[in-house]
N, C-alpha and C. Protein backbone atom coordinates (compact mmCIF):
# COMPACT_ATOMS: atom_id res chain seq x y z
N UNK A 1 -67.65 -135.79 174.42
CA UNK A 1 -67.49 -135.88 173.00
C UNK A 1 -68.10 -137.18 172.53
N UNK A 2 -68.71 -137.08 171.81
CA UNK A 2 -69.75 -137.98 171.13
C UNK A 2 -68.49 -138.99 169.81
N UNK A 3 -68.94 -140.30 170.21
CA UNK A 3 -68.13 -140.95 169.66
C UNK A 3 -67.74 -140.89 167.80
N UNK A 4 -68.62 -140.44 167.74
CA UNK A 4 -68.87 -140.02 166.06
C UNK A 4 -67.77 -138.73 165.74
N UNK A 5 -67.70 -137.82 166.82
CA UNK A 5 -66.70 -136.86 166.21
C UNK A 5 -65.79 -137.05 166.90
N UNK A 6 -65.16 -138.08 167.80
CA UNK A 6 -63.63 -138.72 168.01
C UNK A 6 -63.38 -139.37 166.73
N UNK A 7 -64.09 -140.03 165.87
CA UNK A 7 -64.12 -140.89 164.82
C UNK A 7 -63.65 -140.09 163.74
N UNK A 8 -64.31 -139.30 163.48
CA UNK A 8 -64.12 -137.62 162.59
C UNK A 8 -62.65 -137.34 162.95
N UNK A 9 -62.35 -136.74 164.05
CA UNK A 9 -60.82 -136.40 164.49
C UNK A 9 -60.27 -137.04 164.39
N UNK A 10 -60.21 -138.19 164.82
CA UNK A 10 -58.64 -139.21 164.46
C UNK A 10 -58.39 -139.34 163.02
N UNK A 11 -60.03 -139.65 161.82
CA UNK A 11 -59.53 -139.65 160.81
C UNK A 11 -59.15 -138.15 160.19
N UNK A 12 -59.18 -137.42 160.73
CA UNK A 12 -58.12 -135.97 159.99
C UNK A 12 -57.37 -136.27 160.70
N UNK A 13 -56.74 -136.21 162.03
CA UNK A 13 -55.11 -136.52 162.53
C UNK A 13 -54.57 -137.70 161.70
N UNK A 14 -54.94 -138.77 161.03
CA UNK A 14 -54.22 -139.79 160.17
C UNK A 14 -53.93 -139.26 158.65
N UNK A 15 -55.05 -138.46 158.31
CA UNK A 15 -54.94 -137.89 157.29
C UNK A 15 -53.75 -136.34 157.32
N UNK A 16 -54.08 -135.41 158.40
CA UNK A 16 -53.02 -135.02 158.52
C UNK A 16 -51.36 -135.77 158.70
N UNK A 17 -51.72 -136.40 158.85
CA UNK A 17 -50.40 -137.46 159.35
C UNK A 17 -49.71 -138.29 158.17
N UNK A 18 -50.70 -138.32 157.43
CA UNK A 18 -50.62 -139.12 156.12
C UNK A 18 -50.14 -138.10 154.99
N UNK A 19 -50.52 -137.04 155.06
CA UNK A 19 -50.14 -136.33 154.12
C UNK A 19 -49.07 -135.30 154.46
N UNK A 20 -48.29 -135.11 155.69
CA UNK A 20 -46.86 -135.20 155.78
C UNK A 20 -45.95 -136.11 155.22
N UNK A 21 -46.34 -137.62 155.27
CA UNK A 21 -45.95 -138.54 154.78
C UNK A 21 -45.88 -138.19 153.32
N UNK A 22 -46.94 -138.38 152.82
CA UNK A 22 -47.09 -138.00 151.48
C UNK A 22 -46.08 -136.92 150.77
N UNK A 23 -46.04 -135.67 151.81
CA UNK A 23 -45.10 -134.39 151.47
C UNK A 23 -44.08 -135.05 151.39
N UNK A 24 -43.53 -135.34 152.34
CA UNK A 24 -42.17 -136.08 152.67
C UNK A 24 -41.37 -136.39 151.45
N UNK A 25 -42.53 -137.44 150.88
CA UNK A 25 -42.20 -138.52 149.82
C UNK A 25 -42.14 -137.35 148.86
N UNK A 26 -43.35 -136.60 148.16
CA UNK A 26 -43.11 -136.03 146.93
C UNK A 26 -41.92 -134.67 146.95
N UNK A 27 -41.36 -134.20 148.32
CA UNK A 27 -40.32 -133.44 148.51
C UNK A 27 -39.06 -134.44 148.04
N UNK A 28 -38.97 -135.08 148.68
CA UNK A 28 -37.79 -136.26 148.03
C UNK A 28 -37.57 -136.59 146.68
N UNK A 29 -38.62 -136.80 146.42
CA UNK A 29 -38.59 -136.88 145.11
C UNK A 29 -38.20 -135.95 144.47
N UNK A 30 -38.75 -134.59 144.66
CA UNK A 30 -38.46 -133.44 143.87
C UNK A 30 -36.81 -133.10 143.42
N UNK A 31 -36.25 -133.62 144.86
CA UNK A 31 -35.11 -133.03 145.10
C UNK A 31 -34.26 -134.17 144.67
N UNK A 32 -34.51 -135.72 144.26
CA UNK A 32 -34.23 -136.65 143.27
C UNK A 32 -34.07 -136.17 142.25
N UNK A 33 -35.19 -135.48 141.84
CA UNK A 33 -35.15 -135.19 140.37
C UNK A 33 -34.48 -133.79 139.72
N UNK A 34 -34.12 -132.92 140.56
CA UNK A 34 -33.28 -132.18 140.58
C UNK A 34 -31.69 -132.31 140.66
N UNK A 35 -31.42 -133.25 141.52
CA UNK A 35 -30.40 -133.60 141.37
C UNK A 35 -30.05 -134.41 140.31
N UNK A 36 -31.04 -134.95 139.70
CA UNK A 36 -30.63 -135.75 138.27
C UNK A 36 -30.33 -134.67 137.29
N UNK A 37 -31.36 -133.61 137.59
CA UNK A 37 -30.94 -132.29 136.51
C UNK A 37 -29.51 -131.62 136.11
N UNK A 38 -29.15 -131.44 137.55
CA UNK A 38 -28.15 -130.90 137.80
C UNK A 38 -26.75 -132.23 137.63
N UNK A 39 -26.96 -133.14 137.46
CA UNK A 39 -26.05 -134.13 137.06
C UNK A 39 -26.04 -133.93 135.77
N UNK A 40 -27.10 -133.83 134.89
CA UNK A 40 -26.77 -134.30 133.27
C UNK A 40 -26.52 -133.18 132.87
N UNK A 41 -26.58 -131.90 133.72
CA UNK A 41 -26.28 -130.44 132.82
C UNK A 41 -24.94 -130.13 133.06
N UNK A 42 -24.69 -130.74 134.24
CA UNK A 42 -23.38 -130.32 134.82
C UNK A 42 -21.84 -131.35 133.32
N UNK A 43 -22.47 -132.82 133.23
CA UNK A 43 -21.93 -134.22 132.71
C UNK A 43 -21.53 -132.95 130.94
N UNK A 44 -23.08 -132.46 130.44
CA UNK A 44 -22.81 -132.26 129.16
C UNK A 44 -22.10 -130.39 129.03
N UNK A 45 -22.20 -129.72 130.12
CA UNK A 45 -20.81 -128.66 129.95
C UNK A 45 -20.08 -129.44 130.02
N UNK A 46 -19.45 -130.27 130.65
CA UNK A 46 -17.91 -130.84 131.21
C UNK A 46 -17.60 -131.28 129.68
N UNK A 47 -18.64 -132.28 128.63
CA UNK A 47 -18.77 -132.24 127.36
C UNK A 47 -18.19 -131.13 126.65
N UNK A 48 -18.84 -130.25 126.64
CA UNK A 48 -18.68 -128.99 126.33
C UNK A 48 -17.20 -128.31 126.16
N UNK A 49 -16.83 -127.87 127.84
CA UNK A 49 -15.91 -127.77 128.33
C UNK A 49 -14.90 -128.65 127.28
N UNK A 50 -14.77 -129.83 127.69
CA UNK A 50 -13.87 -130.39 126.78
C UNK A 50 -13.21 -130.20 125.47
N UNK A 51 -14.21 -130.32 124.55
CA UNK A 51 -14.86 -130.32 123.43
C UNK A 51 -13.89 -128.29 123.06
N UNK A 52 -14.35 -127.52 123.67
CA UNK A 52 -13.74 -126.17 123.40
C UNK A 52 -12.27 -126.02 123.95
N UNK A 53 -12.11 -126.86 125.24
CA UNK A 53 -10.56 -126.79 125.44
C UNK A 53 -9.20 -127.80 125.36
N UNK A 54 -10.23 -128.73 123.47
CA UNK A 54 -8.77 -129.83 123.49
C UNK A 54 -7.62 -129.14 122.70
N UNK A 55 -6.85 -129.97 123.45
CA UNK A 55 -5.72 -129.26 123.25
C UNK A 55 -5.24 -128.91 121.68
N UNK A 56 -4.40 -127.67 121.57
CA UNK A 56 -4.36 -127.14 120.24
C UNK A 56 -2.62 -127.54 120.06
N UNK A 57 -2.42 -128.03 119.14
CA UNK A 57 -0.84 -128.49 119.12
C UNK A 57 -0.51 -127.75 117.59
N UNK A 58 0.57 -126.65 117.93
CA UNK A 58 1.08 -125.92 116.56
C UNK A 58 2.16 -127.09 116.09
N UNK A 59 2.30 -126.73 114.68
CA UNK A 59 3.13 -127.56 114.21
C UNK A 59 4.24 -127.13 113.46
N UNK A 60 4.67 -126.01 114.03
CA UNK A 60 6.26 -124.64 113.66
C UNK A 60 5.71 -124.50 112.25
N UNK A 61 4.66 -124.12 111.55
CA UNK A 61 4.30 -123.90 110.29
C UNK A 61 3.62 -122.99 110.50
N UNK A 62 3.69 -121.90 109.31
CA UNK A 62 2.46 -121.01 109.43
C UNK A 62 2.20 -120.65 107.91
N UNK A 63 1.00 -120.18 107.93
CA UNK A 63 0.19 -120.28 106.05
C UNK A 63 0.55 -119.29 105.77
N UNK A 64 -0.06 -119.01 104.09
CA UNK A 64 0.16 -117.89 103.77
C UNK A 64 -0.11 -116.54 104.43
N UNK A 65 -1.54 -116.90 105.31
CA UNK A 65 -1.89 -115.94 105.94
C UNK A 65 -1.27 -114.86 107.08
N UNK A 66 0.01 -116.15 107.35
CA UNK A 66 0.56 -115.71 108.71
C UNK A 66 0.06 -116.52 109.89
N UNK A 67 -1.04 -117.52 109.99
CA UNK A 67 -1.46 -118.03 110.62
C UNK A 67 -0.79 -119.20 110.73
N UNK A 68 -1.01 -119.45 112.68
CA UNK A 68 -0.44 -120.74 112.47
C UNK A 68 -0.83 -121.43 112.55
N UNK A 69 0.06 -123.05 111.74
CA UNK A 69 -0.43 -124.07 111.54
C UNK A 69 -0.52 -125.28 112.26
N UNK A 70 -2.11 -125.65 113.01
CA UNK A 70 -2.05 -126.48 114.11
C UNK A 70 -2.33 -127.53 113.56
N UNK A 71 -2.15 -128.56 114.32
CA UNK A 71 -2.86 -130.63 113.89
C UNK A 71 -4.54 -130.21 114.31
N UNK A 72 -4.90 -130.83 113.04
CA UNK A 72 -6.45 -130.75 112.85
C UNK A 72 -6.79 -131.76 113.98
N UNK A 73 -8.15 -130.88 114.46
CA UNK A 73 -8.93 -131.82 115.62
C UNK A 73 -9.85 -132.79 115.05
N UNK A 74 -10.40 -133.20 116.01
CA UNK A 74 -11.38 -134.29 116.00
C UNK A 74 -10.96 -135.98 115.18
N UNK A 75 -11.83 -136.15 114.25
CA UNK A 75 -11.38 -137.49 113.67
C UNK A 75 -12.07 -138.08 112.39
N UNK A 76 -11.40 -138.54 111.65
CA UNK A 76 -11.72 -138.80 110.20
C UNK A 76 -11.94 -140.13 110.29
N UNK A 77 -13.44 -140.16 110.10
CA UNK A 77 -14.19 -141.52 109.90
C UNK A 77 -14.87 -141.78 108.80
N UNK A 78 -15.45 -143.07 108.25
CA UNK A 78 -16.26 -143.75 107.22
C UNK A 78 -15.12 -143.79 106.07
N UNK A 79 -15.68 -144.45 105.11
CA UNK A 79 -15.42 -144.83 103.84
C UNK A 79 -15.85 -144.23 102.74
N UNK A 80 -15.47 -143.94 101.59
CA UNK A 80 -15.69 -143.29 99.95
C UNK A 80 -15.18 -144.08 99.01
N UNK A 81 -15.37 -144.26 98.33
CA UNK A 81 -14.82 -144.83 97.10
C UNK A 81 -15.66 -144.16 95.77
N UNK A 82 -15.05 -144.68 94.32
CA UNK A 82 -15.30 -143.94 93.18
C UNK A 82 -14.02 -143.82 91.82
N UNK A 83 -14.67 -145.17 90.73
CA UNK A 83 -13.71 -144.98 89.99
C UNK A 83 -12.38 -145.80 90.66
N UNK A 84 -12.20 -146.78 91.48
CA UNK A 84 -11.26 -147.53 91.96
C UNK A 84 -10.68 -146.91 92.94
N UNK A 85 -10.83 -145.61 93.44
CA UNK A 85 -9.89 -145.36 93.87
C UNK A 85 -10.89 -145.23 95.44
N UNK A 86 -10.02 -145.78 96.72
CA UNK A 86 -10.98 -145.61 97.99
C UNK A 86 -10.24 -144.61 98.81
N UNK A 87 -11.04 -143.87 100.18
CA UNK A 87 -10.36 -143.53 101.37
C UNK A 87 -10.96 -143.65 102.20
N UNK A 88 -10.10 -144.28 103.00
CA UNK A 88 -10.52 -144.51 104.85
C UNK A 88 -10.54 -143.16 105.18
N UNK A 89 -11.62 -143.17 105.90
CA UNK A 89 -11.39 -141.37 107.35
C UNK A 89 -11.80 -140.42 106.11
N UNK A 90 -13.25 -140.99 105.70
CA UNK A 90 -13.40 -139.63 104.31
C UNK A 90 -14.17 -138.66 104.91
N UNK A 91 -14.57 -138.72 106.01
CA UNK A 91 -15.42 -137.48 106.60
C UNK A 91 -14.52 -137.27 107.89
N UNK A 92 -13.75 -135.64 107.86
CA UNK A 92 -12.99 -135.32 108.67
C UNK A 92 -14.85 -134.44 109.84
N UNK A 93 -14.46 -134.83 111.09
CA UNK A 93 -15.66 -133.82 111.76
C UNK A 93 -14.77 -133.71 112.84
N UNK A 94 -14.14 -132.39 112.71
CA UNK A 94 -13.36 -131.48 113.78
C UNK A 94 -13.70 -131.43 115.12
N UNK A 95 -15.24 -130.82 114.90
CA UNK A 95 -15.64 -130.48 116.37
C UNK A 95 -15.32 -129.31 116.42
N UNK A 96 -14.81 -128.66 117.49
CA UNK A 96 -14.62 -127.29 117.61
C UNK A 96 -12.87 -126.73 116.98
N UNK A 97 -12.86 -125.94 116.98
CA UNK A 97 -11.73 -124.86 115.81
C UNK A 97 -11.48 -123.94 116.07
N UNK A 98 -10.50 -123.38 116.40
CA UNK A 98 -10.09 -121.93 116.75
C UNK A 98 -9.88 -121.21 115.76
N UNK A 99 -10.68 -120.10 116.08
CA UNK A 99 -10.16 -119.04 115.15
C UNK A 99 -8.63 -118.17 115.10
N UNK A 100 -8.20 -117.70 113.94
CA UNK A 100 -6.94 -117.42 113.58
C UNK A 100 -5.51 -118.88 113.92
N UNK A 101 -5.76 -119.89 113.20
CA UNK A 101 -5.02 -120.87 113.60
C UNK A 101 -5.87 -121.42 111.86
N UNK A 102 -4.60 -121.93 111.20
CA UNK A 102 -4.96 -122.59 109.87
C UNK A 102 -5.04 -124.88 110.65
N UNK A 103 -5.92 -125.30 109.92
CA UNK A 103 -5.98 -126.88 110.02
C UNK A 103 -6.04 -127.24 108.42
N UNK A 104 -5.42 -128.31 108.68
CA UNK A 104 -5.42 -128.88 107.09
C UNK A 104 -5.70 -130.42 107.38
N UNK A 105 -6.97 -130.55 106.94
CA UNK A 105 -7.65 -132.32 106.56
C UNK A 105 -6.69 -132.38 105.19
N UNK A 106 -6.42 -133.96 105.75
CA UNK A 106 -5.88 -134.76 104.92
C UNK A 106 -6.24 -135.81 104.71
N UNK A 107 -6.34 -136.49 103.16
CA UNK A 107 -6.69 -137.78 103.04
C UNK A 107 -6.09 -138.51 101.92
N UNK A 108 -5.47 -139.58 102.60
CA UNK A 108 -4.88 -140.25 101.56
C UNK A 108 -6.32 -141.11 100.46
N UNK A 109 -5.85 -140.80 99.19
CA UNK A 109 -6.40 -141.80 98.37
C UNK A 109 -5.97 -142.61 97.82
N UNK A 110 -6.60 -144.16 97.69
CA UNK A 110 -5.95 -144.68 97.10
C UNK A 110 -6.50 -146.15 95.81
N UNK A 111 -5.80 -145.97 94.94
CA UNK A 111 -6.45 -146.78 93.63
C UNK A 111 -6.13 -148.29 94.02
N UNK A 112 -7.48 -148.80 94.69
CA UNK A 112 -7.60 -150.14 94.81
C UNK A 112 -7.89 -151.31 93.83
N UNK A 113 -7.92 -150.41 92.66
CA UNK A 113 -7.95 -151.16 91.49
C UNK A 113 -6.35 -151.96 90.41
N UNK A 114 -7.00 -152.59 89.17
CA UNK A 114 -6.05 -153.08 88.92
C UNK A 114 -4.99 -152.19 87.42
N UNK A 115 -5.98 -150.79 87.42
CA UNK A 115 -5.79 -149.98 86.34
C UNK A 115 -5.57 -148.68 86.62
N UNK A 116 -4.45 -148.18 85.68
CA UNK A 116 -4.18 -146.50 86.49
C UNK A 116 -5.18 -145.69 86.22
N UNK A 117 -5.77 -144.94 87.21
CA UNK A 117 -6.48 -143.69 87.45
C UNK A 117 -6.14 -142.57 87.18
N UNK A 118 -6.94 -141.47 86.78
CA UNK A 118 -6.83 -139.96 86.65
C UNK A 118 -7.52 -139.35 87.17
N UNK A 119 -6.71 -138.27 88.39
CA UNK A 119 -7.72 -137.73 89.30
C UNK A 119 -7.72 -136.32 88.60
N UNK A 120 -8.94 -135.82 88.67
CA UNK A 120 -9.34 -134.02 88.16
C UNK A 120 -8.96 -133.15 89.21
N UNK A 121 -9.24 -132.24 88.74
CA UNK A 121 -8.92 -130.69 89.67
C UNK A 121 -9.92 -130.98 91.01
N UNK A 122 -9.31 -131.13 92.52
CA UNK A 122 -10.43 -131.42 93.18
C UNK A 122 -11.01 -129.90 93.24
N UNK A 123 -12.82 -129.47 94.10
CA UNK A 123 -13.07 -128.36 94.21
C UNK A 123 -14.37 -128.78 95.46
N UNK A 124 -14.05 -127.61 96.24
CA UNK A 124 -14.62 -127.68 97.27
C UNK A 124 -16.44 -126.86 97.02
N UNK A 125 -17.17 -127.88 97.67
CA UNK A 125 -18.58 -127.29 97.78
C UNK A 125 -18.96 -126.90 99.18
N UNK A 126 -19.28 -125.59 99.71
CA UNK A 126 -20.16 -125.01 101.03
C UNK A 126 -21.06 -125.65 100.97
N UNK A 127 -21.33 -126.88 102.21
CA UNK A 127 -22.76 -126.60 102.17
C UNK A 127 -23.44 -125.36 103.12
N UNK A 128 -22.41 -125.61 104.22
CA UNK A 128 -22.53 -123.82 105.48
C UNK A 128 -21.84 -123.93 105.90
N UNK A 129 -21.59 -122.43 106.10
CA UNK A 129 -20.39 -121.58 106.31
C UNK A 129 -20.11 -120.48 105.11
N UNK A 130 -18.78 -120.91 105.15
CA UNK A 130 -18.01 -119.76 103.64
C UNK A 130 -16.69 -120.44 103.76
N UNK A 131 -15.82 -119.61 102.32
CA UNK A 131 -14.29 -119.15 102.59
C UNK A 131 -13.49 -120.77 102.88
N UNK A 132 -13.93 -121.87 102.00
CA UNK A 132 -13.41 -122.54 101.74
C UNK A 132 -11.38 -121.93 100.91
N UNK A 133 -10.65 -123.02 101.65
CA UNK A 133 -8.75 -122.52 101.64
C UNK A 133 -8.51 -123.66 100.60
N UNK A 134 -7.55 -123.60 100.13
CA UNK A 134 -6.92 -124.20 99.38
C UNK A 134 -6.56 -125.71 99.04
N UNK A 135 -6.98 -126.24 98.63
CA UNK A 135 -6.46 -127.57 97.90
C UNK A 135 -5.63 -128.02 97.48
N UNK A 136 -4.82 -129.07 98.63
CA UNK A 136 -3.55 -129.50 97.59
C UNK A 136 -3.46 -131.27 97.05
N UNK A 137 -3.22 -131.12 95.66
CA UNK A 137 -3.54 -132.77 95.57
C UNK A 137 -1.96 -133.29 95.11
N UNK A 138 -1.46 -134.17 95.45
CA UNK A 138 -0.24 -134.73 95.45
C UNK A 138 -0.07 -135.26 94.02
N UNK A 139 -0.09 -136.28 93.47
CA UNK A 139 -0.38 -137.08 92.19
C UNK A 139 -1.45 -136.96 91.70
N UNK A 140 -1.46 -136.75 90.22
CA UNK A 140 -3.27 -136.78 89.66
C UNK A 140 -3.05 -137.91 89.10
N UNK A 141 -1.77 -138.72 88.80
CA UNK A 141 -2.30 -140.09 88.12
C UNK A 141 -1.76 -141.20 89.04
N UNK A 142 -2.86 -142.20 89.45
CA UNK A 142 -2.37 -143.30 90.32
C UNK A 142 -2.20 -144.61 89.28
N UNK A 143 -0.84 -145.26 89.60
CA UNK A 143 -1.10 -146.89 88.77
C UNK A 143 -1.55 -147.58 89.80
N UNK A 144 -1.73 -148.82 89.42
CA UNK A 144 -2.53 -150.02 90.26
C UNK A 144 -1.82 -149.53 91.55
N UNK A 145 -2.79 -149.69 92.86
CA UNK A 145 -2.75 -149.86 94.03
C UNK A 145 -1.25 -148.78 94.73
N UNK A 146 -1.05 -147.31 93.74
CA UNK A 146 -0.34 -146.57 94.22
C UNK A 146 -1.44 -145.55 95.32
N UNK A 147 -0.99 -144.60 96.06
CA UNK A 147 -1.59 -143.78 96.79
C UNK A 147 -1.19 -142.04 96.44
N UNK A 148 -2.19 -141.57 96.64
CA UNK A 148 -1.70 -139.66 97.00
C UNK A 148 -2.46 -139.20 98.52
N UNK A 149 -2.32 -138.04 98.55
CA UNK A 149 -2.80 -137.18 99.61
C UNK A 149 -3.36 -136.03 99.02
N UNK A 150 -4.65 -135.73 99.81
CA UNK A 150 -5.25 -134.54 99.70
C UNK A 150 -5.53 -133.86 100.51
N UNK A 151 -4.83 -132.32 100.58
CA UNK A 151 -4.88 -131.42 101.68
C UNK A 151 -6.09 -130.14 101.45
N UNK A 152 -6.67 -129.85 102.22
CA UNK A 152 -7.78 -128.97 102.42
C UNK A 152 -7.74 -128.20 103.97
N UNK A 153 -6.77 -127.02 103.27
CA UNK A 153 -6.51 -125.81 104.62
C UNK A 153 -7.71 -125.09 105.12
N UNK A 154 -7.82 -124.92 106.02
CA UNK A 154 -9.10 -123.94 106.27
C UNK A 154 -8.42 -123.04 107.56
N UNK A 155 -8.92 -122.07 107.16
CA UNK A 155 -8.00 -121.24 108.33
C UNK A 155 -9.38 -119.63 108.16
N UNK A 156 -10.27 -119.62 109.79
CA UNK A 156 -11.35 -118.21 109.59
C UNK A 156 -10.57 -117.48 110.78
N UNK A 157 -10.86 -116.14 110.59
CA UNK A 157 -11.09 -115.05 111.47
C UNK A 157 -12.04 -114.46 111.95
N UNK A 158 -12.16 -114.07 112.93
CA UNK A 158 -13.70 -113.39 113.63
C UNK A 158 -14.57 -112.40 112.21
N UNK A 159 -15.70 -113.31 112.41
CA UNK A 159 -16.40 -112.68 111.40
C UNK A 159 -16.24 -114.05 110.41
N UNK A 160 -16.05 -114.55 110.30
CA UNK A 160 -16.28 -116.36 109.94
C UNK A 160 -16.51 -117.13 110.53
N UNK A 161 -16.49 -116.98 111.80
CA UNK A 161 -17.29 -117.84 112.81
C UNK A 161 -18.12 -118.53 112.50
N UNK A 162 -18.66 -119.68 112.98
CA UNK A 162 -19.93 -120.42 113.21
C UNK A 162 -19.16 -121.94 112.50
N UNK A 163 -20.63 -122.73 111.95
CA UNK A 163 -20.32 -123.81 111.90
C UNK A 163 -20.16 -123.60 109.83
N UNK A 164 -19.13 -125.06 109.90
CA UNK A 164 -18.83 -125.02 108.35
C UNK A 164 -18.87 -126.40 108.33
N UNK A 165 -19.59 -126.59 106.70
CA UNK A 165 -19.59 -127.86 106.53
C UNK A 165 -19.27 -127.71 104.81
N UNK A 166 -18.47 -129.08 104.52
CA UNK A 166 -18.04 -128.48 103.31
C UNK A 166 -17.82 -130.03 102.77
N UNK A 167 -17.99 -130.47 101.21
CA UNK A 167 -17.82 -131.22 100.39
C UNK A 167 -16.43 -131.20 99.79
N UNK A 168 -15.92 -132.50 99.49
CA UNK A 168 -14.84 -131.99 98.19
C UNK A 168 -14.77 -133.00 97.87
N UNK A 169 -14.96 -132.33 96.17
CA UNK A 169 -15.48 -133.29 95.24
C UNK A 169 -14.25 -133.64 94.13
N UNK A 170 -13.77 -134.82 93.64
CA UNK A 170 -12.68 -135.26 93.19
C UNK A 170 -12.86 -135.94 91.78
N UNK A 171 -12.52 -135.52 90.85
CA UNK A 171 -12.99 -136.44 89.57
C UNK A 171 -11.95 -137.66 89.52
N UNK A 172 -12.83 -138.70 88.79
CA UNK A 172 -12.15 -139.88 89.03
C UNK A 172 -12.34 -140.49 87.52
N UNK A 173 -11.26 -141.01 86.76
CA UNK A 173 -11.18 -141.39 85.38
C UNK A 173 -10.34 -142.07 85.37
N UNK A 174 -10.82 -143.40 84.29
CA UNK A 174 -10.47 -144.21 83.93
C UNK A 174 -10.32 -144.83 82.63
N UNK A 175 -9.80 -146.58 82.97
CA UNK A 175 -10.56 -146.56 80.95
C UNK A 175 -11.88 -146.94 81.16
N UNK A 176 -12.97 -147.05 82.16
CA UNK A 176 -13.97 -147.66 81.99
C UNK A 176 -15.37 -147.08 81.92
N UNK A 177 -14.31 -145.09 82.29
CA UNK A 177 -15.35 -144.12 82.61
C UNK A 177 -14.90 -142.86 83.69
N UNK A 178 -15.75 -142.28 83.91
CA UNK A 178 -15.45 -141.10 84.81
C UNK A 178 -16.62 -141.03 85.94
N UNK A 179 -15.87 -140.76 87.38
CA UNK A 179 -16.63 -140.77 88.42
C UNK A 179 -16.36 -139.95 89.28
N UNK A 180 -17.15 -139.32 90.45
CA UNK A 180 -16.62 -138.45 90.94
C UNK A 180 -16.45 -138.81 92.97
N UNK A 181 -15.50 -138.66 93.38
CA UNK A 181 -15.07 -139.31 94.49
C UNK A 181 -15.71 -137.93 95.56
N UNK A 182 -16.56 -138.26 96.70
CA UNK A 182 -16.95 -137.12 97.53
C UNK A 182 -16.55 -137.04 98.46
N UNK A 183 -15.39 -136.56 99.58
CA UNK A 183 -15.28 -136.54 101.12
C UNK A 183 -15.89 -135.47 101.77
N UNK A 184 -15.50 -135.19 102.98
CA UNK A 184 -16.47 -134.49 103.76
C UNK A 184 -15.36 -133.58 104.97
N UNK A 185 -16.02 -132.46 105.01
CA UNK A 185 -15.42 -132.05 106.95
C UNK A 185 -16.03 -131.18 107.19
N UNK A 186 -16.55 -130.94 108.30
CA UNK A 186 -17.20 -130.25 109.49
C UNK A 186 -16.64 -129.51 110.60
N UNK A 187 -17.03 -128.20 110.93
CA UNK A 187 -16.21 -127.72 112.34
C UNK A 187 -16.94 -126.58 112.35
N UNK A 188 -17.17 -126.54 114.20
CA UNK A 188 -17.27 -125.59 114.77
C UNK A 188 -16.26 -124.27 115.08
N UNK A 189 -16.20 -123.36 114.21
CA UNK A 189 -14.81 -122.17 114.48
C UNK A 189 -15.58 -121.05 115.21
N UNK A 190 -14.76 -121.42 117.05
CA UNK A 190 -14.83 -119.85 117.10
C UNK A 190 -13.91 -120.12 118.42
N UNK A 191 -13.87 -119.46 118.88
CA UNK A 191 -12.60 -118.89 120.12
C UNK A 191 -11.68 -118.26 119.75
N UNK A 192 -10.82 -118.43 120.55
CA UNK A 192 -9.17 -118.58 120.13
C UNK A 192 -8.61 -119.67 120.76
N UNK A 193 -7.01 -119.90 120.24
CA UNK A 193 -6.10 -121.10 120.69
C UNK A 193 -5.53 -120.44 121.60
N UNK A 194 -5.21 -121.63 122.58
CA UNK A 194 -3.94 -121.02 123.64
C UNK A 194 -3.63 -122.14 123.85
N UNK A 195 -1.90 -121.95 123.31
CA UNK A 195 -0.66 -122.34 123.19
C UNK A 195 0.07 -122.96 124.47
């Protein structure tokens, strides 16, 4: 064998040799990066998971509907104000919601001013969904730095499903003028509860 094609052969045996190596590496990798897959899909069901099975707590009440009445999920965050009067936790966002089970967002308002207020008929705006429930407003007139509560039931059945997002809009009057106060809530309704 002529030294020229020992020269030839060894460099394909290194190159074969090299590109096992090579396999090696980009197999590893593959299976790196799969397992990263399977980590973040697995991390955001468990999300998921969660998210559809927090716990539903009745509260021995049930609506007009017959439905019963559980503690609203998720959590009421940000700020509103309008016309003196403010509320902490003005955007209720549920998260997920069982169907046939009534929730009622609540929000205290309150006149941080130094003059009594007159609150209007509140009224709820869809932005999506439907079948906005009932409104209950405690006091329509606040004096300086008194408070009320505002309740907003929502209670769907199959066939109302999906996501709802909804406004409620509050008139706000004074002696200096009239304004209108906006909060917020959001939820995913569908399953059912278990008790």
């Amino acid at each position: 064998m002529t030294d020229r094609r020992k020269t030839r052969q060894m460099r394909r045996a290194k190159a074969r040799k090299g590109n096992g190596i090579g396999s090696a590496i980009a197999f590893g990798s593959l299976v790196v990066v799969a397992a990263l897959v399977v980590a973040i899909l697995a991390a955001s069901s468990d999300e998921d998971a969660a998210d559809r099975t927090q716990a539903v707590v009745r509260t021995n009440e049930v609506n007009e509907m017959g439905m019963p009445v559980v503690l609203t999920p998720g959590t009421a965050e940000g700020t509103a104000s309008a016309g003196g009067v403010q509320v902490s936790g003005a955007a209720w966002r549920m998260g997920t919601v069982p169907l046939l089970v009534a929730v009622r967002p609540t929000w205290t308002l309150m006149n941080s001013s130094d003059i009594a207020v007159s609150l209007g008929r509140p009224h709820p705006e869809v932005r999506s969904g439907c079948c906005p429930g009932p409104l209950t407003l405690g006091s329509r007139v606040l004096a300086p730095h008194e408070s009320t509560t505002l309740t907003f039931e929502l209670a769907m059945h199959p066939g109302m499903d999906g996501w709802h997002d909804f406004a409620v809009h509050v008139p706000v009057s004074n002696a200096h003028g009239e304004d209108v106060l906006t909060l917020m809530v959001t939820g995913d309704f569908r399953g059912t509860a278990e008790f």
